[in-house]
PDB file of N, CA and C in Angstrom:
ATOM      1  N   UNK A   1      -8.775 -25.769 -36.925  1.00  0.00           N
ATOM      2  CA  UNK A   1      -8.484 -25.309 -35.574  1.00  0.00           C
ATOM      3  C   UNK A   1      -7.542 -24.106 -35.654  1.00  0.00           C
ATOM      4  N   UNK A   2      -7.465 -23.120 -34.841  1.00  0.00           N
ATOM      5  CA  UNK A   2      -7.348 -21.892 -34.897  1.00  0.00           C
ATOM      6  C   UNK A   2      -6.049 -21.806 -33.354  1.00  0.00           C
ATOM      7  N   UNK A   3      -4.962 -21.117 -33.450  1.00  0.00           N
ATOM      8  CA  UNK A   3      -4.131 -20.567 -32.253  1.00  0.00           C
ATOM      9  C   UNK A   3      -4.679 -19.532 -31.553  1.00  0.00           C
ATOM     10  N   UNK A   4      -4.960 -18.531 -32.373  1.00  0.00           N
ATOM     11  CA  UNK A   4      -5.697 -16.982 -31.836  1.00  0.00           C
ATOM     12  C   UNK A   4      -7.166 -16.991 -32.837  1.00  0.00           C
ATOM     13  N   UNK A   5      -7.662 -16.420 -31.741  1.00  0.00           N
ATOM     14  CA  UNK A   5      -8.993 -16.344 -32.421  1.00  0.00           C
ATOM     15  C   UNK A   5      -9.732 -14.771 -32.410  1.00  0.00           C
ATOM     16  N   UNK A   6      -9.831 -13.690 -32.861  1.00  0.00           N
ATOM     17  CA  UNK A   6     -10.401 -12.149 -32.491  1.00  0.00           C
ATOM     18  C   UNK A   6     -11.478 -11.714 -32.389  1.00  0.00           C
ATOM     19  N   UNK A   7     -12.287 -11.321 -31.172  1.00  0.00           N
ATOM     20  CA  UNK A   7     -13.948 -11.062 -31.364  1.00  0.00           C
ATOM     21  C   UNK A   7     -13.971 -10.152 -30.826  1.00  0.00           C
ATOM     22  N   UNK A   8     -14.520  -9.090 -31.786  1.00  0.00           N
ATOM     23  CA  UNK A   8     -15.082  -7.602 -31.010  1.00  0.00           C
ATOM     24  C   UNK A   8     -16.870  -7.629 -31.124  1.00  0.00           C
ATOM     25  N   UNK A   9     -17.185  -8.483 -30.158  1.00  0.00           N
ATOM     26  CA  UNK A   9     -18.600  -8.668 -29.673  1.00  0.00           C
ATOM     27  C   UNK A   9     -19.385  -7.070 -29.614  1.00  0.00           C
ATOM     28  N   UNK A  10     -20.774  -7.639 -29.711  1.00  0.00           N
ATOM     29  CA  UNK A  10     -21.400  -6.965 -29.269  1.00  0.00           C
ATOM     30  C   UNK A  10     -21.840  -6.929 -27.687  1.00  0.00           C
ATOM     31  N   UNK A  11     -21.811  -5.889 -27.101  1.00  0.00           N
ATOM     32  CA  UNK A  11     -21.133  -5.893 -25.359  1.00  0.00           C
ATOM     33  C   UNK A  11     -22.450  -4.795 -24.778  1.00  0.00           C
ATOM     34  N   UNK A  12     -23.356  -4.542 -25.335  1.00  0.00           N
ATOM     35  CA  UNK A  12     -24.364  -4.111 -24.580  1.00  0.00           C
ATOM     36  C   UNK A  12     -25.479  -4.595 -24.813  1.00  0.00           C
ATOM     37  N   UNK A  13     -26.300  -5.173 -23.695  1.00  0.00           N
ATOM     38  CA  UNK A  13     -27.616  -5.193 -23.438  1.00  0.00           C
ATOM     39  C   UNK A  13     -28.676  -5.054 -23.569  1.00  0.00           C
ATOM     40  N   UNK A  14     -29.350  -6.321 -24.702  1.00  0.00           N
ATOM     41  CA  UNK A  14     -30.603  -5.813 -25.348  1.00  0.00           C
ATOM     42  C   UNK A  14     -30.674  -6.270 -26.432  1.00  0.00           C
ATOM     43  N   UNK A  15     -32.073  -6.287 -26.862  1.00  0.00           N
ATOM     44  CA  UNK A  15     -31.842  -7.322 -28.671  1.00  0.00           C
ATOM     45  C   UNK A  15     -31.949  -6.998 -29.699  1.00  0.00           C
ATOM     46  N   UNK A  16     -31.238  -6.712 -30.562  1.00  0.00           N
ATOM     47  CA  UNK A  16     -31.138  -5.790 -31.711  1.00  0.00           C
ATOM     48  C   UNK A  16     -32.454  -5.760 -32.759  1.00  0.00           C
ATOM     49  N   UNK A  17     -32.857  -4.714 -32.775  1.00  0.00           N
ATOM     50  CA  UNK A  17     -34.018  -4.397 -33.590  1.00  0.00           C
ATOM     51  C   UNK A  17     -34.351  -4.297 -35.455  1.00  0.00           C
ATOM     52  N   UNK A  18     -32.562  -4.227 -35.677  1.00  0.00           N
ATOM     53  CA  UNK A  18     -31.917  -3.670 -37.203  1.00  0.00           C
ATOM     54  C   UNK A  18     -30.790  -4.147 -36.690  1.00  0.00           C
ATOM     55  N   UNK A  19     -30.316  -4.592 -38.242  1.00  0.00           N
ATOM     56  CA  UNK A  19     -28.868  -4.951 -38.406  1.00  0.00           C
ATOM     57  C   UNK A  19     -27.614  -3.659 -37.979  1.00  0.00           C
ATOM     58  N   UNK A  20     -27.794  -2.182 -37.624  1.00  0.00           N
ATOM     59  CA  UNK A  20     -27.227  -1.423 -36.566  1.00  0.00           C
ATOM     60  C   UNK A  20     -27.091  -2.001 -35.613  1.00  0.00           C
ATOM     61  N   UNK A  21     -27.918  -2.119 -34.826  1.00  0.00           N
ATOM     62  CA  UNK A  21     -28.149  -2.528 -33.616  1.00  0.00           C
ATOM     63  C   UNK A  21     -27.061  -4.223 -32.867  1.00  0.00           C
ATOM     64  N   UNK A  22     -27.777  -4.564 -33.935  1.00  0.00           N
ATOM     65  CA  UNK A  22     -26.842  -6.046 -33.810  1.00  0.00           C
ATOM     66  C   UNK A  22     -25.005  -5.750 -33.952  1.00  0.00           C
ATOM     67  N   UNK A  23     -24.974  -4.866 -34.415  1.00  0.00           N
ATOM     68  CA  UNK A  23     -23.380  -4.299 -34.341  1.00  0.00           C
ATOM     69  C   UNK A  23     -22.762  -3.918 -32.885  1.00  0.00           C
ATOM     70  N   UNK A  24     -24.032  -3.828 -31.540  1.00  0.00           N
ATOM     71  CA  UNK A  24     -24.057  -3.165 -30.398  1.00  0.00           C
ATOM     72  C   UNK A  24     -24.632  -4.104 -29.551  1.00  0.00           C
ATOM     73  N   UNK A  25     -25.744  -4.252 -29.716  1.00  0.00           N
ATOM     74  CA  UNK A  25     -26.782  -5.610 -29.040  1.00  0.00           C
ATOM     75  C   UNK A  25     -26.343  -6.989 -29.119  1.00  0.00           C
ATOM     76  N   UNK A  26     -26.183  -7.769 -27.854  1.00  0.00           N
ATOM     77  CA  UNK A  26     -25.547  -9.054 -28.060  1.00  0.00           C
ATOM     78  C   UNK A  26     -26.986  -9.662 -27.182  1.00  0.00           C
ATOM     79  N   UNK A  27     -27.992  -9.152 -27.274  1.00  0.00           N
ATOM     80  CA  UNK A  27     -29.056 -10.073 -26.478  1.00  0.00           C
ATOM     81  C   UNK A  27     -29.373  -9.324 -24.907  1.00  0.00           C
ATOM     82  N   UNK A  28     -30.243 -10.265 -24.423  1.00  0.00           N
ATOM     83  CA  UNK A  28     -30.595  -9.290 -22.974  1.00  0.00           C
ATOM     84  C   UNK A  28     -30.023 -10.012 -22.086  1.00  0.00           C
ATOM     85  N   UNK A  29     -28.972 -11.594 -22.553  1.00  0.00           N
ATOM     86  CA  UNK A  29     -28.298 -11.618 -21.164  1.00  0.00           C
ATOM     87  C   UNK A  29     -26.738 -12.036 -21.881  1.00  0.00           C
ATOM     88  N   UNK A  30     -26.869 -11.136 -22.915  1.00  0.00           N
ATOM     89  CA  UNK A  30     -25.665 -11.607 -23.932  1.00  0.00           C
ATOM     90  C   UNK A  30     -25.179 -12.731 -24.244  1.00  0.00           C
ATOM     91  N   UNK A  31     -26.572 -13.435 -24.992  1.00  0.00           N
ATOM     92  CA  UNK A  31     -26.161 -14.609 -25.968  1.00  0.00           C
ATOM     93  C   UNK A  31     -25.336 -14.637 -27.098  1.00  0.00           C
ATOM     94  N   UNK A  32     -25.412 -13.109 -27.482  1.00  0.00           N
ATOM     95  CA  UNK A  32     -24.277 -13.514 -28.208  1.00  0.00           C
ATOM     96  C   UNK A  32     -22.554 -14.062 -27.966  1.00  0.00           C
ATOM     97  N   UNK A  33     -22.613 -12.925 -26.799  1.00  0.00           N
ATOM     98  CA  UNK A  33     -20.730 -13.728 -26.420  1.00  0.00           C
ATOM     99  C   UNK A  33     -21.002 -15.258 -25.586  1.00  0.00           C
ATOM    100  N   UNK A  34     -22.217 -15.740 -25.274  1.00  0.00           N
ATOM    101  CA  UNK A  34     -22.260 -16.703 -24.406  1.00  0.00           C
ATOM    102  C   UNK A  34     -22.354 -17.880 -25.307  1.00  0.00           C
ATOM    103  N   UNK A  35     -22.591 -17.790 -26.586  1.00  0.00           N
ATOM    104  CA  UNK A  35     -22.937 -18.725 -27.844  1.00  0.00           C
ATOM    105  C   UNK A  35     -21.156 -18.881 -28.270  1.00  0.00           C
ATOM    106  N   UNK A  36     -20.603 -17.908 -28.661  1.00  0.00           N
ATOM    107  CA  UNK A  36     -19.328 -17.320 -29.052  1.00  0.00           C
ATOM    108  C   UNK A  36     -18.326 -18.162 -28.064  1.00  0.00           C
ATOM    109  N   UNK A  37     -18.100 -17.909 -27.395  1.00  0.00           N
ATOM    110  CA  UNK A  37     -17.425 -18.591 -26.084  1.00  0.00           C
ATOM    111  C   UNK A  37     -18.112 -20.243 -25.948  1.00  0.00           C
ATOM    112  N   UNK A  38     -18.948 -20.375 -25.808  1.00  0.00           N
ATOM    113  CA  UNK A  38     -19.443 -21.724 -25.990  1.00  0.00           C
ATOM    114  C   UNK A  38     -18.338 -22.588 -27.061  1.00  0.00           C
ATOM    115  N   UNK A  39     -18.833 -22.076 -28.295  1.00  0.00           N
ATOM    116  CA  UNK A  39     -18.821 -22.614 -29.407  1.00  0.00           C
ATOM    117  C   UNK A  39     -17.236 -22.752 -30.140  1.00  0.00           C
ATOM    118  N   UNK A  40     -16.562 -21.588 -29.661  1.00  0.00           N
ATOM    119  CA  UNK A  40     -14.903 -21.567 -29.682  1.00  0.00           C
ATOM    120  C   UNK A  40     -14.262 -22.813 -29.162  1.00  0.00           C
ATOM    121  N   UNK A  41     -14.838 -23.357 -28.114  1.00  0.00           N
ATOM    122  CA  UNK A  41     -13.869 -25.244 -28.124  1.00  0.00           C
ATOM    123  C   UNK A  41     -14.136 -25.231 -29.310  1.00  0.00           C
ATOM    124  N   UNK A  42     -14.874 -25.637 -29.667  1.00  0.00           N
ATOM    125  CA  UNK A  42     -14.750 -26.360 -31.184  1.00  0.00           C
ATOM    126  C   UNK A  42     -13.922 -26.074 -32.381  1.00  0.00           C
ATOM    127  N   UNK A  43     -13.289 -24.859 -32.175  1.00  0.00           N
ATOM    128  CA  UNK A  43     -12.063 -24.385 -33.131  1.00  0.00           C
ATOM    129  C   UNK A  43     -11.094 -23.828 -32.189  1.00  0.00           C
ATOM    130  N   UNK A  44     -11.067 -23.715 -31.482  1.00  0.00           N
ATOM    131  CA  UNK A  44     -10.036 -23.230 -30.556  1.00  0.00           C
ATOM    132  C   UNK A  44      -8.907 -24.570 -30.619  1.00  0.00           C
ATOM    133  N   UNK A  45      -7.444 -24.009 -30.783  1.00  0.00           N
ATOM    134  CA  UNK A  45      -6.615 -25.132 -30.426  1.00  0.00           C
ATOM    135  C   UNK A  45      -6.325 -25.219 -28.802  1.00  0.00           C
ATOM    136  N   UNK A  46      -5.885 -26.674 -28.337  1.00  0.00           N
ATOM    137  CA  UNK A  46      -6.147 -26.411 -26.992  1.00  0.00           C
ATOM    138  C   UNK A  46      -4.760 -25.378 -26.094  1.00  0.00           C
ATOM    139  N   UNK A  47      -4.174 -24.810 -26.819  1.00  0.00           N
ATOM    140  CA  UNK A  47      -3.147 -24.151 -26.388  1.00  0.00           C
ATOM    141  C   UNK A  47      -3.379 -22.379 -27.132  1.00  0.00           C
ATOM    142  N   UNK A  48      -4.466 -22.265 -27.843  1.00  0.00           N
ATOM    143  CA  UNK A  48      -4.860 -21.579 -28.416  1.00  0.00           C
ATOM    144  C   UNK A  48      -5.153 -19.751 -27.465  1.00  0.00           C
ATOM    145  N   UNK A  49      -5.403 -19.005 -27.934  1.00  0.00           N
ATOM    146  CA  UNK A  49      -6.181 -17.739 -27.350  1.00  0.00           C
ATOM    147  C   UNK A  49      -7.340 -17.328 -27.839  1.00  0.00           C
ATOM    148  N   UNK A  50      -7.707 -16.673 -27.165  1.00  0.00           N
ATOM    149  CA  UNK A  50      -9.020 -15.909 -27.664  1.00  0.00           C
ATOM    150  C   UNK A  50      -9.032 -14.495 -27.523  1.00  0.00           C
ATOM    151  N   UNK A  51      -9.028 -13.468 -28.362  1.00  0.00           N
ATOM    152  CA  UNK A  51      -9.068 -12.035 -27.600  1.00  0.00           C
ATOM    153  C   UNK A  51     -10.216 -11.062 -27.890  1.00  0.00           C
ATOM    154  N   UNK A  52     -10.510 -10.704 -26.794  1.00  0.00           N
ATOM    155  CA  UNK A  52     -11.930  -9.975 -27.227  1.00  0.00           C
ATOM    156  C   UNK A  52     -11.969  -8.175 -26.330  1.00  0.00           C
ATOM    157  N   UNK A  53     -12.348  -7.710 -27.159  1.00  0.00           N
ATOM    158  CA  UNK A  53     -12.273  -6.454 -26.768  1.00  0.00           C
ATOM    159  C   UNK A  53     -13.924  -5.879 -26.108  1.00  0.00           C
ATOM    160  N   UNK A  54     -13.865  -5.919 -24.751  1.00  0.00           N
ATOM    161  CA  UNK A  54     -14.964  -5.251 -24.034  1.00  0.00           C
ATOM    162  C   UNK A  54     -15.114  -3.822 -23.531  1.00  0.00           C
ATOM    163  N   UNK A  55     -16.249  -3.581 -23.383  1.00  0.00           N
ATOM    164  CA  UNK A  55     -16.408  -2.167 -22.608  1.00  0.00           C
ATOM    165  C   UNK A  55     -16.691  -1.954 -21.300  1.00  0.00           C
ATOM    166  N   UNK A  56     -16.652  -1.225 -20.395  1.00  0.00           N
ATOM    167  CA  UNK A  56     -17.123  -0.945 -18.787  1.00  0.00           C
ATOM    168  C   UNK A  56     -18.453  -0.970 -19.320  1.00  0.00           C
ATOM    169  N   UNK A  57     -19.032  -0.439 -20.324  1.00  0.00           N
ATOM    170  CA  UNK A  57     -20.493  -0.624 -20.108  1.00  0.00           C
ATOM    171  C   UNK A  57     -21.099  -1.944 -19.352  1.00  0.00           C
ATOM    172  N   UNK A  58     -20.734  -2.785 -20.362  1.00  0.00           N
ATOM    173  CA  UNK A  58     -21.088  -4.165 -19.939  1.00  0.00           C
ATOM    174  C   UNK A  58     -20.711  -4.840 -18.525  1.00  0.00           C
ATOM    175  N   UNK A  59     -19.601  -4.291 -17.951  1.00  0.00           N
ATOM    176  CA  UNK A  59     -19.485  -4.695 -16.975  1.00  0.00           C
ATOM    177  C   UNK A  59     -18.592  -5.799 -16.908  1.00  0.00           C
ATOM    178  N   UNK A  60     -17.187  -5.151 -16.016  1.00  0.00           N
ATOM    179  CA  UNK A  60     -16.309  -6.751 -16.735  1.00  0.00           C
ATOM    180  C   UNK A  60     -16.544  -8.020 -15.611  1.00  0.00           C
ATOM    181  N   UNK A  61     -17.327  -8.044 -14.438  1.00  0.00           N
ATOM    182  CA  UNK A  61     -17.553  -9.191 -13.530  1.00  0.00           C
ATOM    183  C   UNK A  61     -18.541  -9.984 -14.237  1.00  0.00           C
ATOM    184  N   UNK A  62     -19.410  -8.887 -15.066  1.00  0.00           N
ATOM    185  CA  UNK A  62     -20.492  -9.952 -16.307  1.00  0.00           C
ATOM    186  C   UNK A  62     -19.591 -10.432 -17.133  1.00  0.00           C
ATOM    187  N   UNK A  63     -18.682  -9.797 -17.359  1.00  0.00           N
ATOM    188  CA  UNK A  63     -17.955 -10.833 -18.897  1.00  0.00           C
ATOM    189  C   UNK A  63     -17.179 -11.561 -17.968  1.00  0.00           C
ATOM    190  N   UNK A  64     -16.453 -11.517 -16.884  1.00  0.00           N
ATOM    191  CA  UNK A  64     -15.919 -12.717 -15.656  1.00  0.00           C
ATOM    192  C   UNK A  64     -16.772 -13.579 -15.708  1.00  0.00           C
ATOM    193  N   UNK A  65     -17.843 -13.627 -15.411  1.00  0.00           N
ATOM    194  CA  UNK A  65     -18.951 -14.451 -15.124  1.00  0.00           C
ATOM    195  C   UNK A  65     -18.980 -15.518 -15.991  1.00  0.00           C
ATOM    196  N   UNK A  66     -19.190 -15.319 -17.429  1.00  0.00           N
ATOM    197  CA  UNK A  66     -19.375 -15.809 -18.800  1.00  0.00           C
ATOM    198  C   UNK A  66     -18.544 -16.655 -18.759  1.00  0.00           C
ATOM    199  N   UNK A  67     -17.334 -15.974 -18.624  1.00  0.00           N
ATOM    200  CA  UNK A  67     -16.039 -16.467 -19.153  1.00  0.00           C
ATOM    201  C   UNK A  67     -15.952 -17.748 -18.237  1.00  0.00           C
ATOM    202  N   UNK A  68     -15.931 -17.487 -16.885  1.00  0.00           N
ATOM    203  CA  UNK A  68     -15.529 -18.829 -16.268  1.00  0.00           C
ATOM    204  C   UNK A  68     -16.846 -19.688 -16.081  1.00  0.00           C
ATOM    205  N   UNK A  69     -17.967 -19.247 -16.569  1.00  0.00           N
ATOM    206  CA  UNK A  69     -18.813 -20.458 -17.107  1.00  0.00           C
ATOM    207  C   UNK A  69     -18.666 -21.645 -17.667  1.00  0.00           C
ATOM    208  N   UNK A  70     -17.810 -20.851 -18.771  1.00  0.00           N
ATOM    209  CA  UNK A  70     -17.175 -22.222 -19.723  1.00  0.00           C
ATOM    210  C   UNK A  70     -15.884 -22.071 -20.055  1.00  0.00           C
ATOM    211  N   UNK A  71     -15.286 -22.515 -18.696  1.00  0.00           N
ATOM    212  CA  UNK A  71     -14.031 -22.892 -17.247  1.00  0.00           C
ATOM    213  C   UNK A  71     -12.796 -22.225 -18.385  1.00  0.00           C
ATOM    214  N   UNK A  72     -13.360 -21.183 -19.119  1.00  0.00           N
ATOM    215  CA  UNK A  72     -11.896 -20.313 -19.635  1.00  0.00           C
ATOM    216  C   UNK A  72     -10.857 -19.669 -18.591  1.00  0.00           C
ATOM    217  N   UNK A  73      -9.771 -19.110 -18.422  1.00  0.00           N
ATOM    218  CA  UNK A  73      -9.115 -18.524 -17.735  1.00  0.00           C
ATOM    219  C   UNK A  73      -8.772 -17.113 -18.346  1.00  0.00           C
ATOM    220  N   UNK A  74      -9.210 -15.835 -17.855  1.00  0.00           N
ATOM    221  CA  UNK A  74      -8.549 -14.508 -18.385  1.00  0.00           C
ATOM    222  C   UNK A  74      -7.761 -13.870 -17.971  1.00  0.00           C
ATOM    223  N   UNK A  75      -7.261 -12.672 -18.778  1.00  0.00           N
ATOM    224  CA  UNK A  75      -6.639 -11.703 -18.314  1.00  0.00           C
ATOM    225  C   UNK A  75      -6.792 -10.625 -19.157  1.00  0.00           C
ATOM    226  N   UNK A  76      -6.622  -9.860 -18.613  1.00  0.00           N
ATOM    227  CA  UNK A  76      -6.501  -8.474 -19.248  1.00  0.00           C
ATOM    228  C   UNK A  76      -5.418  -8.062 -20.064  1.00  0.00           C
ATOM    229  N   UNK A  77      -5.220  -7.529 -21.240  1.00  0.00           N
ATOM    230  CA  UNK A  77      -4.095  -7.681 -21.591  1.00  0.00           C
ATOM    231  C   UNK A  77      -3.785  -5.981 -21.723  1.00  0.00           C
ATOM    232  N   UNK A  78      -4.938  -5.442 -22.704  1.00  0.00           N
ATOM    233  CA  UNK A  78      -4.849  -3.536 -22.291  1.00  0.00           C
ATOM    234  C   UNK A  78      -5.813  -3.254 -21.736  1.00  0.00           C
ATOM    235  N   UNK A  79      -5.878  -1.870 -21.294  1.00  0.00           N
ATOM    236  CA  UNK A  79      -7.071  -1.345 -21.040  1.00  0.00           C
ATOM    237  C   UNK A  79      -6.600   0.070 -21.809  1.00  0.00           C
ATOM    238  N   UNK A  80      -7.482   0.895 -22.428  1.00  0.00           N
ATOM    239  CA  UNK A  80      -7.917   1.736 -22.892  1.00  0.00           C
ATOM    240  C   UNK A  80      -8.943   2.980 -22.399  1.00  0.00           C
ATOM    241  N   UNK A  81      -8.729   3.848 -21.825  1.00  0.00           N
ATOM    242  CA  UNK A  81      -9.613   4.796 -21.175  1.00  0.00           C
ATOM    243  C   UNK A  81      -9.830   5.865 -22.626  1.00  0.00           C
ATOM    244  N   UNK A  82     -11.227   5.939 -22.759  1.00  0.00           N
ATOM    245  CA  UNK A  82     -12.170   6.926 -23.331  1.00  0.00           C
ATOM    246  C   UNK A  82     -13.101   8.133 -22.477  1.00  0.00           C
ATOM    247  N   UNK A  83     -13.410   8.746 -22.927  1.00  0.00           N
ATOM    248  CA  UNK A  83     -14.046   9.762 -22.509  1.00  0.00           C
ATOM    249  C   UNK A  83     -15.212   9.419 -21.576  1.00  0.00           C
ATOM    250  N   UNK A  84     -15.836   8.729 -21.787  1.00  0.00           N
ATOM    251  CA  UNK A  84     -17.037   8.255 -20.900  1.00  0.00           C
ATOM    252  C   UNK A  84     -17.294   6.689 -20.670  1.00  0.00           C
ATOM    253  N   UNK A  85     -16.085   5.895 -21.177  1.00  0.00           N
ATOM    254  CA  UNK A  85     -15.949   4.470 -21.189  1.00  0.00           C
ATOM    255  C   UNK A  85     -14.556   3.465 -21.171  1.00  0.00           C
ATOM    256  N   UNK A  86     -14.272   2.625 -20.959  1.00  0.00           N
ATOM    257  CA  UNK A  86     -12.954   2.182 -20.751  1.00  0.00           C
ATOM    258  C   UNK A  86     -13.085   0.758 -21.321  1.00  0.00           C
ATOM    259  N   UNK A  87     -11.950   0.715 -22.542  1.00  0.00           N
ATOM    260  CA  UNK A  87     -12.099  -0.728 -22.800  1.00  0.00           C
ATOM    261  C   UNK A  87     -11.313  -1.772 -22.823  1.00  0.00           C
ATOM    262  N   UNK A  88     -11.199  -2.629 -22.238  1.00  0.00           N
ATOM    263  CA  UNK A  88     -10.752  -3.621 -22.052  1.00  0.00           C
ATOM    264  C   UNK A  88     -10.110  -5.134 -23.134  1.00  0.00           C
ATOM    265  N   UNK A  89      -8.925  -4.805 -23.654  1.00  0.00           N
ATOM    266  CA  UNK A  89      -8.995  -6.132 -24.069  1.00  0.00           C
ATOM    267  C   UNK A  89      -8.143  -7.520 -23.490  1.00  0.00           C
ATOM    268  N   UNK A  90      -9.243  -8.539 -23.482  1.00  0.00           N
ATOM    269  CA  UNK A  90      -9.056  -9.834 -22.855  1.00  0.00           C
ATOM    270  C   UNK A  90      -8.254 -10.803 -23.444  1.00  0.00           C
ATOM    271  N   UNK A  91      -7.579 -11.694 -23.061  1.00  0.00           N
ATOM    272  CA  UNK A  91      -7.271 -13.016 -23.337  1.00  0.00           C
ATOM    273  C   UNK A  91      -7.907 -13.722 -22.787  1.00  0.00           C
ATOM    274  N   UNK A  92      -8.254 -15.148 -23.259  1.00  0.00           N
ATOM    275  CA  UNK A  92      -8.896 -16.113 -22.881  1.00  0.00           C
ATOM    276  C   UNK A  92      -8.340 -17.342 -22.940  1.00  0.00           C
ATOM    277  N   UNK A  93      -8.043 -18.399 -22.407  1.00  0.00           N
ATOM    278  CA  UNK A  93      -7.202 -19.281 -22.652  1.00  0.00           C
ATOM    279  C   UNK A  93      -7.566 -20.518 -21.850  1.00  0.00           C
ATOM    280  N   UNK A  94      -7.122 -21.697 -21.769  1.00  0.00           N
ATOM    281  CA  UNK A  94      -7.351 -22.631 -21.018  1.00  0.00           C
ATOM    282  C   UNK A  94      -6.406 -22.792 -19.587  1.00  0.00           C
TER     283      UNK A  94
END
């Protein structure tokens, strides 16, 4: 069991064709962070974090969505503005 846990997911849309891709592609309704998040009870301590670094691409009410699927609680901890994208990194917690 784990206190902090770090995932820089793949955060855009679509199913990777080549192992590139899968570096970017988390699926077409992003199974990958939805497997990821699932599967973290199971090593997560229950006082534990989770931090994951997202993009505006993805859309952060979609990664809201996810998240309180499986009844996590977030916050934002930075945000980061880029040239044509802004990224977000999360805490996740109980």
């Amino acid at each position: 069991m784990f206190d902090i846990i770090f995932f820089n997911p793949p955060y855009y849309r679509g199913k990777a064709k080549n192992d590139f891709e899968a570096a970017f592609k988390g699926g077409d309704n992003f199974e990958i962070i939805n497997r990821f998040i699932s599967d973290s009870k199971n090593y997560l301590k229950k006082a534990g974090s989770i931090y994951m670094i997202i993009s505006s691409d993805m859309g952060i009410n979609t990664f809201k969505e996810i998240v309180n699927l499986y009844s996590y609680k977030s916050e934002i901890v930075t945000k980061i503005n880029k040239f044509f994208e802004t990224f977000y990194i999360f805490r996740l917690f109980n």
